[in-house]
C-alpha atoms as a PDB file:
ATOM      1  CA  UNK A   1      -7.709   3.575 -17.654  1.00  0.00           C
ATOM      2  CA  UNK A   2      -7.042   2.219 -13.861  1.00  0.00           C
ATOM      3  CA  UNK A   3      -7.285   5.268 -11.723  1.00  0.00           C
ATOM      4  CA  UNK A   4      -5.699   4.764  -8.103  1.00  0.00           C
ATOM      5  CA  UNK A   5      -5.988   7.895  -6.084  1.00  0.00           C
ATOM      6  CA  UNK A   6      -3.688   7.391  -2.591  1.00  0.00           C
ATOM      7  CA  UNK A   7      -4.112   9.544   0.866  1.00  0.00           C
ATOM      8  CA  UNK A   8      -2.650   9.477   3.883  1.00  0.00           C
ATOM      9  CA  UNK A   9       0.920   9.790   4.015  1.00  0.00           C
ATOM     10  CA  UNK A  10       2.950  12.242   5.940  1.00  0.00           C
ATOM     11  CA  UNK A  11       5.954  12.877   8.905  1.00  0.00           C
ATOM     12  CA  UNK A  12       5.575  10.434  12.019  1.00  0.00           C
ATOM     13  CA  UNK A  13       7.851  10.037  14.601  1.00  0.00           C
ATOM     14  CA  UNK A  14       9.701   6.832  15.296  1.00  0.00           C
ATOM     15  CA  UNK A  15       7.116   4.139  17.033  1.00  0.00           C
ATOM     16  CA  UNK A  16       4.219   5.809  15.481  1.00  0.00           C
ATOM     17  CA  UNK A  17       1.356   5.135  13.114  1.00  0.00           C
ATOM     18  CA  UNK A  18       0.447   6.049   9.786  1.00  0.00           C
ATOM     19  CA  UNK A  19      -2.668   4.118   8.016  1.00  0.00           C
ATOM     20  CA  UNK A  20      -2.476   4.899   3.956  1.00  0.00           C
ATOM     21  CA  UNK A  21      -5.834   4.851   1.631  1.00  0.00           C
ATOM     22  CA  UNK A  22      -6.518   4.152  -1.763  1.00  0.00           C
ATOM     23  CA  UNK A  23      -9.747   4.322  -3.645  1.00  0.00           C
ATOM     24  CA  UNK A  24     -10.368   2.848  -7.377  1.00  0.00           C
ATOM     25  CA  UNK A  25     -13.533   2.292  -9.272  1.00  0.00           C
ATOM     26  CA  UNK A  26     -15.845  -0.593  -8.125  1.00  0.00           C
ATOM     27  CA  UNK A  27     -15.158  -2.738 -11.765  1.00  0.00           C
ATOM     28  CA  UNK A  28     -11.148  -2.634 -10.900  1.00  0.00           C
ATOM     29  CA  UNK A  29     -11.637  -3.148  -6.529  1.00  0.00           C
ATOM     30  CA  UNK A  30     -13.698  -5.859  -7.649  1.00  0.00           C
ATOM     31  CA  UNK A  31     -11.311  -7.806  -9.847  1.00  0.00           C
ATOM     32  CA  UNK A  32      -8.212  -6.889  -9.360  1.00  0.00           C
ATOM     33  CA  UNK A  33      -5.443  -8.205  -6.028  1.00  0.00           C
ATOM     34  CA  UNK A  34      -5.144  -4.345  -4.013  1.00  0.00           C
ATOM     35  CA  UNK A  35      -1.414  -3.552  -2.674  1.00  0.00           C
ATOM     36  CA  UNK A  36       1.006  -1.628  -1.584  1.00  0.00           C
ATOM     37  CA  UNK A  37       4.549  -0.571  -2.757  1.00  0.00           C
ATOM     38  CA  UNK A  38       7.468   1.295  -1.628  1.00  0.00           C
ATOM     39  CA  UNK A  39      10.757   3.042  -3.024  1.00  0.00           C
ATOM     40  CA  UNK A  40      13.404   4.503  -1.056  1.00  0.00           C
ATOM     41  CA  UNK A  41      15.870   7.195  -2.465  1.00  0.00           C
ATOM     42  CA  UNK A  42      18.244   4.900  -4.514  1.00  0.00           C
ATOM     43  CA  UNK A  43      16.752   2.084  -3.930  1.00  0.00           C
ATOM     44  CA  UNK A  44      14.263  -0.131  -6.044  1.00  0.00           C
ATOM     45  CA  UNK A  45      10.429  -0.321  -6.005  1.00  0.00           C
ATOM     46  CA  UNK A  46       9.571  -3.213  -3.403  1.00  0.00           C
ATOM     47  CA  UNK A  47       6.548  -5.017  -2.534  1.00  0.00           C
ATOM     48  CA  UNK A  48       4.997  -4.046   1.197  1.00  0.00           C
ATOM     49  CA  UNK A  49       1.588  -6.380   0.880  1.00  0.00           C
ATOM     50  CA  UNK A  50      -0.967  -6.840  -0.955  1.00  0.00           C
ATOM     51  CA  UNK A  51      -4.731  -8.378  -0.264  1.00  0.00           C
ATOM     52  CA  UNK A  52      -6.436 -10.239  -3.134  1.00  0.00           C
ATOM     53  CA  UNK A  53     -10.022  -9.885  -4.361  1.00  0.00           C
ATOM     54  CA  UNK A  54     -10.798 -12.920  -2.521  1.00  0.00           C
ATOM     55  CA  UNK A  55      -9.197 -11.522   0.980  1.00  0.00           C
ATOM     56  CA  UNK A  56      -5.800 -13.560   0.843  1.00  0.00           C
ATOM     57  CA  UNK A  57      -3.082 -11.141   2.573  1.00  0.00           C
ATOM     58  CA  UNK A  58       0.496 -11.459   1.554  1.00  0.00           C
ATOM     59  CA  UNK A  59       3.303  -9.116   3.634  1.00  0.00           C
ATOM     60  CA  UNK A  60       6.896  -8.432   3.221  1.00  0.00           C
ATOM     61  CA  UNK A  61       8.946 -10.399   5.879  1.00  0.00           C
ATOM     62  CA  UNK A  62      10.295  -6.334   6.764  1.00  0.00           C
ATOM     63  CA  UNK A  63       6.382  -5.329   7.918  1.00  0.00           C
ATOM     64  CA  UNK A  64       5.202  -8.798   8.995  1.00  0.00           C
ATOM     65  CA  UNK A  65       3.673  -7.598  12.680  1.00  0.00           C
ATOM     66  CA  UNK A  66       3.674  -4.386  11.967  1.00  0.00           C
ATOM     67  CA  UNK A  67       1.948  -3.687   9.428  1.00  0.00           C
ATOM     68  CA  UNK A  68      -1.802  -4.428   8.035  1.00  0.00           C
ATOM     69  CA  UNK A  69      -3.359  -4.430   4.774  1.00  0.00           C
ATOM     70  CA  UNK A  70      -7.268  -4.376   4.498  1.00  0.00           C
ATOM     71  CA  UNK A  71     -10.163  -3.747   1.508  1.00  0.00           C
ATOM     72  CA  UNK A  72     -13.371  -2.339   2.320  1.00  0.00           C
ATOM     73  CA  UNK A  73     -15.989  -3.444  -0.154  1.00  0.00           C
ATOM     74  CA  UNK A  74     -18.051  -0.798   0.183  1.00  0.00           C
ATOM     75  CA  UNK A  75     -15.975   1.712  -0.172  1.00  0.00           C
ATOM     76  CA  UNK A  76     -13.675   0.268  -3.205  1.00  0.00           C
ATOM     77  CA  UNK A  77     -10.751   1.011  -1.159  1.00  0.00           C
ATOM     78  CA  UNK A  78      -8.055  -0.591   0.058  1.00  0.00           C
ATOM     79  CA  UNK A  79      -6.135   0.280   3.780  1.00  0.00           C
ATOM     80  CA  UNK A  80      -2.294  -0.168   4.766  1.00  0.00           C
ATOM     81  CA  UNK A  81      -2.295   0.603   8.720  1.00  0.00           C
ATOM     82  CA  UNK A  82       0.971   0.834   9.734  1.00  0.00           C
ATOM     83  CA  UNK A  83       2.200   0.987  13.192  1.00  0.00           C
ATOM     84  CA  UNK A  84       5.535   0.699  14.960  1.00  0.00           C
ATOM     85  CA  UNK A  85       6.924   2.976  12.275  1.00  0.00           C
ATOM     86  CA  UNK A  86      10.487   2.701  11.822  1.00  0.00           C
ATOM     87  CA  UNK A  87      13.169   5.249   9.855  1.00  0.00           C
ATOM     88  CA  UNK A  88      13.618   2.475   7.321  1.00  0.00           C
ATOM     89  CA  UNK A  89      10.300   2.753   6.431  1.00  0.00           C
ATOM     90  CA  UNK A  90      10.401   6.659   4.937  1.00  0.00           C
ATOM     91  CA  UNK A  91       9.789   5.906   0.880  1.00  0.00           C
ATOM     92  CA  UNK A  92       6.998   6.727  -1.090  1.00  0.00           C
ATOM     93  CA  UNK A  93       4.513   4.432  -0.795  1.00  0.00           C
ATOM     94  CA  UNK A  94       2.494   3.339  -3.966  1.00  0.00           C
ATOM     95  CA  UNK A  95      -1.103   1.504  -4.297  1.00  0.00           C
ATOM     96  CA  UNK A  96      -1.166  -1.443  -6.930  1.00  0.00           C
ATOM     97  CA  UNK A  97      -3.299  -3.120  -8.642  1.00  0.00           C
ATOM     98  CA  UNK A  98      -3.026  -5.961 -10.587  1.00  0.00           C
ATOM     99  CA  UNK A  99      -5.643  -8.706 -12.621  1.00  0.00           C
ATOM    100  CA  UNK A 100      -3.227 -11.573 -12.392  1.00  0.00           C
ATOM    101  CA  UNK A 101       0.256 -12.411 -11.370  1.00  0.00           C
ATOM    102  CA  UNK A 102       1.333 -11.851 -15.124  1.00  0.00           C
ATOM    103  CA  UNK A 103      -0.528  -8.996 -15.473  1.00  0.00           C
ATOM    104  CA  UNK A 104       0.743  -5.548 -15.869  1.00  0.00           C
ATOM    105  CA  UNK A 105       1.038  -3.668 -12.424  1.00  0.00           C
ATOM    106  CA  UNK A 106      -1.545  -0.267 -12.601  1.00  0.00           C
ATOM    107  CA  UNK A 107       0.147   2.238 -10.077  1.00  0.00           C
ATOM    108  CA  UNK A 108      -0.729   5.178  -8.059  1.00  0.00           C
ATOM    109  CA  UNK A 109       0.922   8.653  -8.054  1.00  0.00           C
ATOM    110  CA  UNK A 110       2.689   8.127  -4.731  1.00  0.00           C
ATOM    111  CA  UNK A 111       2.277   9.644  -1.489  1.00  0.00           C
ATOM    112  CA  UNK A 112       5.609  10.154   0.773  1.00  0.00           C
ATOM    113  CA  UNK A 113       5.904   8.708   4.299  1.00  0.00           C
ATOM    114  CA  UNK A 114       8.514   9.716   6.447  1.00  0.00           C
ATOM    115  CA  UNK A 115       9.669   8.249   9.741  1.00  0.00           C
ATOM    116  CA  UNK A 116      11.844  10.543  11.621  1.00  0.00           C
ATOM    117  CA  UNK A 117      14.112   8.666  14.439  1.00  0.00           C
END
């Protein structure tokens, strides 16, 4: 059982910053590419970036600049600092996990963000 536990969300004005955590075990941090999702109201479940086990970053073209994704070893916990927050970014924002590219996707419960304009 992949356990993802997510903090940091909340209500940010336009322009600000938000940074997102999520903590696994070591065995699944370890093995496993670390990401970040969002959904919208009405709107479907979409990649935000992800950082593999080895360190290789990958962002939507939507965040690219704005957003960073980061793992700290040490901690088993992967980062999403996000700055220059915009209203299109309100969703809940879910941390991923994932052994390979055909692997199923292990989710967190969710934490909201919302960017008021």
């Amino acid at each position: 059982q992949v356990q993802l536990v997510e903090s940091g969300g909340g209500l940010v004005q336009a322009g600000g910053s938000l940074r997102l955590s999520c903590t696994t075990s070591r065995i699944t941090f370890s093995f496993n590419t670390m990401g970040w999702y969002r959904q919208a109201p009405g709107k479907q479940r979409e990649l935000v970036a992800t950082v593999s086990s080895g360190g290789s970053t990958n962002y939507a073209d939507s965040v690219k600049g704005r957003f960073t994704i980061s793992r700290d070893d040490a901690k088993n916990t992967v980062y999403l600092q996000m700055n220059s927050l915009k209203p299109e970014d309100t969703a809940v924002y879910y941390c991923s996990a994932q052994f390979r590219p055909t692997s199923e996707i292990n989710w967190g419960q969710g934490t909201q963000v919302t960017v008021s304009s």
